[in-house]
C-alpha atoms as a PDB file:
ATOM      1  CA  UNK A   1      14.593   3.570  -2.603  1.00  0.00           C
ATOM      2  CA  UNK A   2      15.572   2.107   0.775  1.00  0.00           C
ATOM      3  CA  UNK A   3      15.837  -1.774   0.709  1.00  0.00           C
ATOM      4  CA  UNK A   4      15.535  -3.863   3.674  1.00  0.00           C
ATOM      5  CA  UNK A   5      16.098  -7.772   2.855  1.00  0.00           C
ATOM      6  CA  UNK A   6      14.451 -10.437   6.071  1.00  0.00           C
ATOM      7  CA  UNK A   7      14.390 -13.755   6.647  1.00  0.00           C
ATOM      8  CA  UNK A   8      10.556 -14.361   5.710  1.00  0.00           C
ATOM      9  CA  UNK A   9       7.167 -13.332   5.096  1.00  0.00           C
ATOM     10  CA  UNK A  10       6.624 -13.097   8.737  1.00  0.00           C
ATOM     11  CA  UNK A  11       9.374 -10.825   9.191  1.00  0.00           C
ATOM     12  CA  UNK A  12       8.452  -9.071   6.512  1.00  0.00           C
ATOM     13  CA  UNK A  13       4.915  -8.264   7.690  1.00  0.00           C
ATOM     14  CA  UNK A  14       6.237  -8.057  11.940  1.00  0.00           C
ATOM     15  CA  UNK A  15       8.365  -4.804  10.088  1.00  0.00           C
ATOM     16  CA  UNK A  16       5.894  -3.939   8.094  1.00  0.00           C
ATOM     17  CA  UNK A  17       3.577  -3.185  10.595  1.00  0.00           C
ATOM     18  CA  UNK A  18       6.111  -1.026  12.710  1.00  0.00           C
ATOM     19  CA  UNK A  19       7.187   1.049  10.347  1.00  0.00           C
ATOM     20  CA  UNK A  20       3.408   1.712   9.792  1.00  0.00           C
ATOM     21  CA  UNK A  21       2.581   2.207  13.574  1.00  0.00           C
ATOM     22  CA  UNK A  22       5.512   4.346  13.544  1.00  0.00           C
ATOM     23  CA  UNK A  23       4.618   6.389  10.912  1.00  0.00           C
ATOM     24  CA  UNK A  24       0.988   6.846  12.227  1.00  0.00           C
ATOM     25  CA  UNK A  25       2.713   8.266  15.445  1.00  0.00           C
ATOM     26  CA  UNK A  26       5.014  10.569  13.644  1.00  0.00           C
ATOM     27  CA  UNK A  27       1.947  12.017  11.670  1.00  0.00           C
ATOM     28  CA  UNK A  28      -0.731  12.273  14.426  1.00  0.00           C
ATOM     29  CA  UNK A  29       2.287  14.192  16.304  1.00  0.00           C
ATOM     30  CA  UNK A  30       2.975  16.641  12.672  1.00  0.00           C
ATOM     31  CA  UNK A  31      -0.306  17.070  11.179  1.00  0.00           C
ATOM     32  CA  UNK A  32      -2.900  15.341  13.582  1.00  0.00           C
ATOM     33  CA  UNK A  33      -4.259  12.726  11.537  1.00  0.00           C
ATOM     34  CA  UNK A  34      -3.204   9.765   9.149  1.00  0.00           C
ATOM     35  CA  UNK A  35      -4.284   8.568   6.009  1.00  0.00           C
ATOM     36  CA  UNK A  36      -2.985   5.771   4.716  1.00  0.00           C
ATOM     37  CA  UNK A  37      -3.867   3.481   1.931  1.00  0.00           C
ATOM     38  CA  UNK A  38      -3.196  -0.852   1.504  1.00  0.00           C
ATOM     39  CA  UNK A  39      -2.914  -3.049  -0.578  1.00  0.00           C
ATOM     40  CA  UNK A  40      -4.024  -6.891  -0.369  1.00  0.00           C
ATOM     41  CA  UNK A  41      -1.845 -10.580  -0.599  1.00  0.00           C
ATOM     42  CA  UNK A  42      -1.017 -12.844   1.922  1.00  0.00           C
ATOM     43  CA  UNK A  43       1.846 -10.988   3.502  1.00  0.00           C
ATOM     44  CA  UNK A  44      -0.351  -8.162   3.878  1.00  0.00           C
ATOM     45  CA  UNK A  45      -2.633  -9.915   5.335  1.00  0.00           C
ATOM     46  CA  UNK A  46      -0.292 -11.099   8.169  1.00  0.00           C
ATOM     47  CA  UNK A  47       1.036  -7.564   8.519  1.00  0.00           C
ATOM     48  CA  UNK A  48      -2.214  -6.148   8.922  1.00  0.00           C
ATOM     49  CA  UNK A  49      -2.747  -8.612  11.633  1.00  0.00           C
ATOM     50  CA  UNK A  50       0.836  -7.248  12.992  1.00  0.00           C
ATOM     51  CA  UNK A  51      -0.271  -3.580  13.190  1.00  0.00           C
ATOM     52  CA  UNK A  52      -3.747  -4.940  15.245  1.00  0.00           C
ATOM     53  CA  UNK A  53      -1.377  -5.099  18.036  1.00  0.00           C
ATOM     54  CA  UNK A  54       0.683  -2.416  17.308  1.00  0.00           C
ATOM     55  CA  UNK A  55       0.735   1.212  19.490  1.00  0.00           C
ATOM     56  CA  UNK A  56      -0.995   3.387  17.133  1.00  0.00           C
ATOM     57  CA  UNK A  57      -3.307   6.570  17.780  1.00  0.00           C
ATOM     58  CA  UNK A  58      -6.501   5.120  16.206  1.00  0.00           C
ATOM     59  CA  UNK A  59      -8.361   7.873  16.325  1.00  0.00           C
ATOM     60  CA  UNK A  60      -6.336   9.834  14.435  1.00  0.00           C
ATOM     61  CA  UNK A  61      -5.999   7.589  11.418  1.00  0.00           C
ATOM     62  CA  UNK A  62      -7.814   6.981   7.992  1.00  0.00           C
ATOM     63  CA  UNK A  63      -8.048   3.660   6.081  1.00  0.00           C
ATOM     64  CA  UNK A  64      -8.073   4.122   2.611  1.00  0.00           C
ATOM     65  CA  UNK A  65      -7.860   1.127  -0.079  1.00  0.00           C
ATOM     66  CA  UNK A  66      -5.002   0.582  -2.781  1.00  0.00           C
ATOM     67  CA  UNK A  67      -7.232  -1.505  -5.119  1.00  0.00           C
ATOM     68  CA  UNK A  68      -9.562  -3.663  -5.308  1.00  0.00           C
ATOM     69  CA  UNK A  69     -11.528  -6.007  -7.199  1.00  0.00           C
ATOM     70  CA  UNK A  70     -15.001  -5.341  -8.527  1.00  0.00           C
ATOM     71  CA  UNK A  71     -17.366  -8.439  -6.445  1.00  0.00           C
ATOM     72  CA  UNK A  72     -19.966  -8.024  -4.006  1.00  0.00           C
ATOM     73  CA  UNK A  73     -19.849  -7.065  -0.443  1.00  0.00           C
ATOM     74  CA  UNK A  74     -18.079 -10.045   2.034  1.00  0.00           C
ATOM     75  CA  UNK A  75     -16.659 -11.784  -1.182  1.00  0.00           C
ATOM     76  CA  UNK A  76     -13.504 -13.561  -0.597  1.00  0.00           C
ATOM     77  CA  UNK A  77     -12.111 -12.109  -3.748  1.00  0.00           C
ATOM     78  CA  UNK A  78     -12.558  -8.518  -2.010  1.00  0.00           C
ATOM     79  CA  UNK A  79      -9.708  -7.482  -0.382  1.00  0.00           C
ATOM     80  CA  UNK A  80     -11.918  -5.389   1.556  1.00  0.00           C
ATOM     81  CA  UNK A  81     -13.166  -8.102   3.245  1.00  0.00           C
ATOM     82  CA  UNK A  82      -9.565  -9.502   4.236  1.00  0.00           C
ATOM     83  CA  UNK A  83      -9.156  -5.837   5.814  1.00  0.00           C
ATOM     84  CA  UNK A  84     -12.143  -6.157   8.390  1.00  0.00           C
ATOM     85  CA  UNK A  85     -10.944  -9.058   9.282  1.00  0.00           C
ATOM     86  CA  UNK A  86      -7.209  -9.133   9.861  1.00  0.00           C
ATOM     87  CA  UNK A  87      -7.497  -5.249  11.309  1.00  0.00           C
ATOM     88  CA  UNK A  88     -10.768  -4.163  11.744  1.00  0.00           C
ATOM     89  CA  UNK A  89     -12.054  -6.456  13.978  1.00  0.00           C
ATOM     90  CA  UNK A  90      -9.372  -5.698  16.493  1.00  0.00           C
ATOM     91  CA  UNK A  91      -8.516  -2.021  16.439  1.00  0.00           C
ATOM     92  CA  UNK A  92     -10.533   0.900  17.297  1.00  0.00           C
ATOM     93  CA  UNK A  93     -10.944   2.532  14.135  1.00  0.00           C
ATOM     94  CA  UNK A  94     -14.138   4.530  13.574  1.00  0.00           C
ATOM     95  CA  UNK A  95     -16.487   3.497  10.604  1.00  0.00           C
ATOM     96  CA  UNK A  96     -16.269   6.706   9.471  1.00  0.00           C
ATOM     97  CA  UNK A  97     -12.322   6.980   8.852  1.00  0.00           C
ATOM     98  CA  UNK A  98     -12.941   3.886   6.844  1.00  0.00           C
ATOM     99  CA  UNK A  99     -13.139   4.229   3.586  1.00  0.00           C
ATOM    100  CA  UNK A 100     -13.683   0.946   0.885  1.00  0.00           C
ATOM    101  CA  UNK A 101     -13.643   1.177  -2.312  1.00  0.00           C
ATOM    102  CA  UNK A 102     -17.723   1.162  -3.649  1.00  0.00           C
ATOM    103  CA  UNK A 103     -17.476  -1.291  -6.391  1.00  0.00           C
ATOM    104  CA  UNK A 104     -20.629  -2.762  -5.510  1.00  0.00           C
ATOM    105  CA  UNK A 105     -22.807   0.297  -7.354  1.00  0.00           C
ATOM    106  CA  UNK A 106     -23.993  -0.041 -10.358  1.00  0.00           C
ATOM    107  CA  UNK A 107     -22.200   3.251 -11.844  1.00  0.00           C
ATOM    108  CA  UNK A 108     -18.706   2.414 -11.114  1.00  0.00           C
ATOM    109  CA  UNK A 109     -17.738   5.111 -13.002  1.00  0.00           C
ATOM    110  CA  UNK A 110     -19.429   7.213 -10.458  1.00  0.00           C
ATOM    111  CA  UNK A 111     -18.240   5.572  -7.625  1.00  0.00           C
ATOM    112  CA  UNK A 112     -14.730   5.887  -8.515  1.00  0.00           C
ATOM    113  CA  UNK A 113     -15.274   9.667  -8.893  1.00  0.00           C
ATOM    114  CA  UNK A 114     -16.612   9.727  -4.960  1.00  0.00           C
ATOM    115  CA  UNK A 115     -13.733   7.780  -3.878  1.00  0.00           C
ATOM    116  CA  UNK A 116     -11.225  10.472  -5.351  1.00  0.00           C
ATOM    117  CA  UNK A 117     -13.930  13.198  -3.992  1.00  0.00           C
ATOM    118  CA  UNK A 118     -13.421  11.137  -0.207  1.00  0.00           C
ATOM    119  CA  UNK A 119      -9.806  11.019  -0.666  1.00  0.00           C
ATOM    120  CA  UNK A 120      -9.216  14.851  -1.719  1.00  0.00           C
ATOM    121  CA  UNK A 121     -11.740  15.648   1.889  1.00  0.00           C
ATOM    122  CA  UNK A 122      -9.521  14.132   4.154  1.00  0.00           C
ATOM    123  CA  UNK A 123      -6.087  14.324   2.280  1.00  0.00           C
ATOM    124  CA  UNK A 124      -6.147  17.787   0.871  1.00  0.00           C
ATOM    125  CA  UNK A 125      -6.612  18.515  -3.108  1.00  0.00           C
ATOM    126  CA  UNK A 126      -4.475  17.505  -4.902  1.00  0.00           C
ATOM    127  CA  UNK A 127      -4.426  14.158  -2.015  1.00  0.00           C
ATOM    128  CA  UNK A 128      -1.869  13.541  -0.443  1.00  0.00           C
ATOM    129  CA  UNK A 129      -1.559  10.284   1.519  1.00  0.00           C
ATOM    130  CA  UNK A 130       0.669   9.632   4.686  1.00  0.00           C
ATOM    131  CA  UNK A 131       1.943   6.187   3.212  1.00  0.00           C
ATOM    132  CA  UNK A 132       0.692   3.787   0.925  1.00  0.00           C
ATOM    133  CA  UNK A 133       1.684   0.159   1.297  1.00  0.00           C
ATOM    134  CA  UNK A 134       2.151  -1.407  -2.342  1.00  0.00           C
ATOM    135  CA  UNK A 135       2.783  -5.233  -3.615  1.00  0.00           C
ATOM    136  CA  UNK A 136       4.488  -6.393  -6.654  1.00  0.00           C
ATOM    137  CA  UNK A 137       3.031  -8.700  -9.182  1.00  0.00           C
ATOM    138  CA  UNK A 138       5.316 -11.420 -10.734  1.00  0.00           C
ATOM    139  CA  UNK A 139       4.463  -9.692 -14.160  1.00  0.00           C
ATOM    140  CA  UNK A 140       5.500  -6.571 -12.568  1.00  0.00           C
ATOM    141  CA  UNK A 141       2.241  -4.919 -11.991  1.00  0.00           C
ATOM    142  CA  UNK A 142       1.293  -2.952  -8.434  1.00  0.00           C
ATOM    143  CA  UNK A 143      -2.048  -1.634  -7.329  1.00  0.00           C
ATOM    144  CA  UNK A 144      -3.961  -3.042 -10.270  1.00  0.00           C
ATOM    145  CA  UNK A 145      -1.783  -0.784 -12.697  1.00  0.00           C
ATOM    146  CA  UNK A 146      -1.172  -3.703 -14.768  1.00  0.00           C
ATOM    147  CA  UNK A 147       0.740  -3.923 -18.468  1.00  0.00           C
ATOM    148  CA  UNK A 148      -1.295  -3.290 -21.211  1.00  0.00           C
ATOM    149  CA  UNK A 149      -4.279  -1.746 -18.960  1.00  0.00           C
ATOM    150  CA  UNK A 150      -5.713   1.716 -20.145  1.00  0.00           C
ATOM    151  CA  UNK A 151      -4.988   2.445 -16.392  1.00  0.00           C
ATOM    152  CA  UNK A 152      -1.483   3.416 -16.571  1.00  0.00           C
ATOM    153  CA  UNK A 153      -2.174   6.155 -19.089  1.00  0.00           C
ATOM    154  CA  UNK A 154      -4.300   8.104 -16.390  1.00  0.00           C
ATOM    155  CA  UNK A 155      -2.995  11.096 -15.296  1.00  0.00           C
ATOM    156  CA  UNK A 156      -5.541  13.459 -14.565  1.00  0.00           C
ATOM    157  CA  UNK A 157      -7.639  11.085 -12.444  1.00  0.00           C
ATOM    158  CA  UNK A 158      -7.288   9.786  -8.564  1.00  0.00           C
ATOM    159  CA  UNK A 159      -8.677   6.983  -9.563  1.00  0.00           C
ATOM    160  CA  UNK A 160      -9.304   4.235 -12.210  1.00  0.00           C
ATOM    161  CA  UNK A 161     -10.739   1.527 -13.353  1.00  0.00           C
ATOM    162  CA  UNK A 162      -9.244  -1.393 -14.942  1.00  0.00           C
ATOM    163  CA  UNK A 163     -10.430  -3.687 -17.940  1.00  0.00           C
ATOM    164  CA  UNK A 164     -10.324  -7.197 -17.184  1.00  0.00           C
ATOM    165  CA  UNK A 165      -7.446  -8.770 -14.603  1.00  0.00           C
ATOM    166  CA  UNK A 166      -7.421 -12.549 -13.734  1.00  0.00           C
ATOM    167  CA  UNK A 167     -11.138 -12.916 -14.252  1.00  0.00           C
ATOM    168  CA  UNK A 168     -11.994  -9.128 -12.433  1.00  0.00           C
ATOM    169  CA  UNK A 169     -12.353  -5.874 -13.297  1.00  0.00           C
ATOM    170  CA  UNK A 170     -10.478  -3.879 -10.871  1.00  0.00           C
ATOM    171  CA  UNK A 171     -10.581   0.264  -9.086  1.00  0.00           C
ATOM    172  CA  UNK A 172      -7.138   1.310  -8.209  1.00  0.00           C
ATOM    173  CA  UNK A 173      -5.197   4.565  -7.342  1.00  0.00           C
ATOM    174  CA  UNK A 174      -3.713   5.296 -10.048  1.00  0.00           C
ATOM    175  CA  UNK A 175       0.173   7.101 -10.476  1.00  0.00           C
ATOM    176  CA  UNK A 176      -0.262  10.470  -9.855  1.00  0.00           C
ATOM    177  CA  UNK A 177      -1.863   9.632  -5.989  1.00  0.00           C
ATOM    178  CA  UNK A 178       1.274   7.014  -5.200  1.00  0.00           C
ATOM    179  CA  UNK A 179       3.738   9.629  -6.540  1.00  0.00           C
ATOM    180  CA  UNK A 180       2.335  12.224  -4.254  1.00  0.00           C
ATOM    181  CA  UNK A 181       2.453   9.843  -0.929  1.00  0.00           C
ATOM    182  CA  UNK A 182       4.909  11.276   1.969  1.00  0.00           C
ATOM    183  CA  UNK A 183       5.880   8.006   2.512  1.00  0.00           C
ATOM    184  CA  UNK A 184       5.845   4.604   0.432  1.00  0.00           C
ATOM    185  CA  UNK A 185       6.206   1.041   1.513  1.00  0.00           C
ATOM    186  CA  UNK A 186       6.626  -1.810  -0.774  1.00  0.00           C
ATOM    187  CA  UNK A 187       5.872  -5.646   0.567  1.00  0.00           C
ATOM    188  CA  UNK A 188       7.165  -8.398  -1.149  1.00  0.00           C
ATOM    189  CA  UNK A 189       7.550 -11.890  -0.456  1.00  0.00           C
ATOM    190  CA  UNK A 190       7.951 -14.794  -2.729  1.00  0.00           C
ATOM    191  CA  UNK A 191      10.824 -16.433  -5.305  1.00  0.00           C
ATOM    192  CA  UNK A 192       8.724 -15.836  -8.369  1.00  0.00           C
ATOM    193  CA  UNK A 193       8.956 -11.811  -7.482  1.00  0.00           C
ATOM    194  CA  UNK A 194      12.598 -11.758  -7.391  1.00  0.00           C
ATOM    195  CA  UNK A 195      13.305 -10.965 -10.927  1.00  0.00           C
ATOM    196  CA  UNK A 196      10.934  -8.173 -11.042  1.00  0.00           C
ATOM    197  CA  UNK A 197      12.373  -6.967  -7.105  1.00  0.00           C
ATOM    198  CA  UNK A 198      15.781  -6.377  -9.338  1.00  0.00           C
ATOM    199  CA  UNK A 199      13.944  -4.746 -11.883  1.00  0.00           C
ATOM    200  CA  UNK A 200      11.889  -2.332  -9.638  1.00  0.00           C
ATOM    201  CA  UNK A 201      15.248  -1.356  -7.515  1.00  0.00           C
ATOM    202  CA  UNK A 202      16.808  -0.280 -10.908  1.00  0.00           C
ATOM    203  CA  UNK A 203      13.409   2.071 -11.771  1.00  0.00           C
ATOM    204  CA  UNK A 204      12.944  -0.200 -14.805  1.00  0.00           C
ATOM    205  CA  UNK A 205       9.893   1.831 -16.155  1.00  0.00           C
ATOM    206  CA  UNK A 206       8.911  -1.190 -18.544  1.00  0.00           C
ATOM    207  CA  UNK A 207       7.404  -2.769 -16.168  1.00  0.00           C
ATOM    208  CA  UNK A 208       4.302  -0.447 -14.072  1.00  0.00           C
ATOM    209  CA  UNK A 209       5.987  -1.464 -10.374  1.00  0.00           C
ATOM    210  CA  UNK A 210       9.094   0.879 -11.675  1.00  0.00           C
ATOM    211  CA  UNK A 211       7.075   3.659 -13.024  1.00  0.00           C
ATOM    212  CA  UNK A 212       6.240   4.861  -9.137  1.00  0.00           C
ATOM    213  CA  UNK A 213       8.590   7.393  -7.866  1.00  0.00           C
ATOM    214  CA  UNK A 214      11.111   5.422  -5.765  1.00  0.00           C
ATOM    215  CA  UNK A 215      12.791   8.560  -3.651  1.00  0.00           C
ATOM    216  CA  UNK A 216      10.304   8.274  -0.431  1.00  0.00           C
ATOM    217  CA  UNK A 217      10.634   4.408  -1.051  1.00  0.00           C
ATOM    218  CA  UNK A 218      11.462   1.415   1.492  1.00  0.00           C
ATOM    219  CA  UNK A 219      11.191  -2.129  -0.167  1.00  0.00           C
ATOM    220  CA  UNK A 220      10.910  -4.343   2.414  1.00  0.00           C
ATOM    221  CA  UNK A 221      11.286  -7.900   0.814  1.00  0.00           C
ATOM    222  CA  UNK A 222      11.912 -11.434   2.230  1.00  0.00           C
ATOM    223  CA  UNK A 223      14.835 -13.477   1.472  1.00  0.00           C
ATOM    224  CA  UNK A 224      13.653 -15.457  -1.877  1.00  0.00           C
ATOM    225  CA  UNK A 225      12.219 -12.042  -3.162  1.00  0.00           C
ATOM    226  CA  UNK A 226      15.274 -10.456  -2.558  1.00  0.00           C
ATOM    227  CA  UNK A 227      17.960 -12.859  -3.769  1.00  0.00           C
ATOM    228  CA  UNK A 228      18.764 -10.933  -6.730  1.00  0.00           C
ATOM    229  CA  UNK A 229      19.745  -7.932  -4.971  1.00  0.00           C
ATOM    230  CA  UNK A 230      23.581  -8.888  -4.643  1.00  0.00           C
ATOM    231  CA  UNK A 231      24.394  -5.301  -3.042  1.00  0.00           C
ATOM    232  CA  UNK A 232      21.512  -5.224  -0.766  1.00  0.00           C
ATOM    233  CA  UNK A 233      21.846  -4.414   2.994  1.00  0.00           C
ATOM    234  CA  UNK A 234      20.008  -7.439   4.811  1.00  0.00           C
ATOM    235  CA  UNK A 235      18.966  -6.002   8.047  1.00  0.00           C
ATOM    236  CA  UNK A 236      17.216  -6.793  11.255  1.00  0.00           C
ATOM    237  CA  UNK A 237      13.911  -4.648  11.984  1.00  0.00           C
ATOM    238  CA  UNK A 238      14.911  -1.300  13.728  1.00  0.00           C
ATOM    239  CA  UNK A 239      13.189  -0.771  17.224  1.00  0.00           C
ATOM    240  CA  UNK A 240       9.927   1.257  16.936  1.00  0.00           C
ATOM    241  CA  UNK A 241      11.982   4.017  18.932  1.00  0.00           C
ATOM    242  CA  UNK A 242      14.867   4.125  15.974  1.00  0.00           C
ATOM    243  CA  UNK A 243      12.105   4.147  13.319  1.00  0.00           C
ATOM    244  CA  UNK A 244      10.499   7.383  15.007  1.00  0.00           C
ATOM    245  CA  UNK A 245      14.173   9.165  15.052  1.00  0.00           C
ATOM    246  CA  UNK A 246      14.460   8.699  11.675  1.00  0.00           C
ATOM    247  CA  UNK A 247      10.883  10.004  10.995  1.00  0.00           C
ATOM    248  CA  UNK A 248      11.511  13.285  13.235  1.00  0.00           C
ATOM    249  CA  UNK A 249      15.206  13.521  11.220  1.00  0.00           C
ATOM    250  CA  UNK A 250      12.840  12.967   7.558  1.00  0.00           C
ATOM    251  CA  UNK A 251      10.922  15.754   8.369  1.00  0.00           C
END
């Protein structure tokens, strides 16, 4: 895992969405097309703004969810909702190469079993997403793989659903999809993550945050996040134009 320690949320995010513009470039240019999942919280939210007015090849990309709660359509508990309008409202990103998660039906069971069919169409079977942007929980949970959920036991599923999470059931990928990603991003802003930001960088698999494979990793976390990381690089964000090198020397 690759850390990269800023001075603030708003760093965080700016990066953020750079390294996922630049990304979206590299794999438009490899494999023409992009499929890439996120994850909600308020830092995502400002890097999703971020990437609105970043150069990306829009209509070669697919928007696929991390998680998210189970609440009707437009609630402000759906992270869904926060997506249309941080990103969707301002990019040119076809309906159709958006994909929410359906936990409005009535069979969620069901309706996770189409999202893993929608995910194997456009990202191959087994799927296999471009990058997926993960947070970290200050109980050490990501997605909504949280401790003590039947969730993290599922290995022969693309996706799950969760028991009961601060008041909500919950879909989420589930290991097996963020192991296979190309390409893995971790966002995380905040004091109150900083002791499980130490634990995640040492792979502590006690926690579910440290049981994702880190080797395709970069953890890009603000300055009270990353306090505990002593030996930690802190960098400024790499021009778009270095990021792309590095993605053309990656693959």
């Amino acid at each position: 895992m690759r850390v990269e320690v800023l001075r603030d949320a708003v760093a965080v995010a700016t990066h953020a969405a750079s390294v996922i513009a630049a990304e979206a470039r590299a794999a438009a240019r490899a494999r023409g097309r992009f499929a890439f999942a996120v994850s909600g919280g308020s830092t995502a939210w400002l890097m999703l703004r971020a990437l609105a007015g970043e150069e990306v090849p829009w209509h070669a990309v697919h928007l696929f969810q991390v998680d998210e709660r189970i609440a009707p359509a437009g609630h402000a508990a759906r992270t869904f909702t926060h997506i249309r309008e941080r990103l969707l409202r301002h990019v040119p990103l076809d309906t159709s190469s958006v994909h929410p998660m359906g936990v409005e039906a009535s069979d969620l069971d069901a309706a996770a079993a189409r999202y893993a069919e929608e995910l194997r169409t456009v990202a191959g079977s087994p799927p296999t997403l471009d990058l997926i942007h993960l947070g970290l929980g200050a109980d050490g949970h990501t997605a909504s793989l949280v401790p003590g959920d039947p969730a993290l036991q599922v290995a022969d599923a693309e996706v799950a659903l969760t028991g009961s999470y601060q008041g909500r059931r919950r879909m989420t990928l589930t290991f097996p999809v963020l192991d296979r990603a190309r390409r893995l991003l971790w966002v995380v802003t905040g004091e109150e993550k900083a002791q499980m930001v130490s634990r995640l960088r040492v792979g502590d698999s006690s926690i579910p945050a440290g049981r994702v494979r880190a080797e395709r990793a970069l953890l890009l976390a603000d300055a009270a996040a990353g306090a505990g990381l002593a030996s930690s690089r802190r960098r400024r964000p790499r021009a778009d134009a270095a990021i792309d090198r590095d993605q053309r020397r990656r693959r």
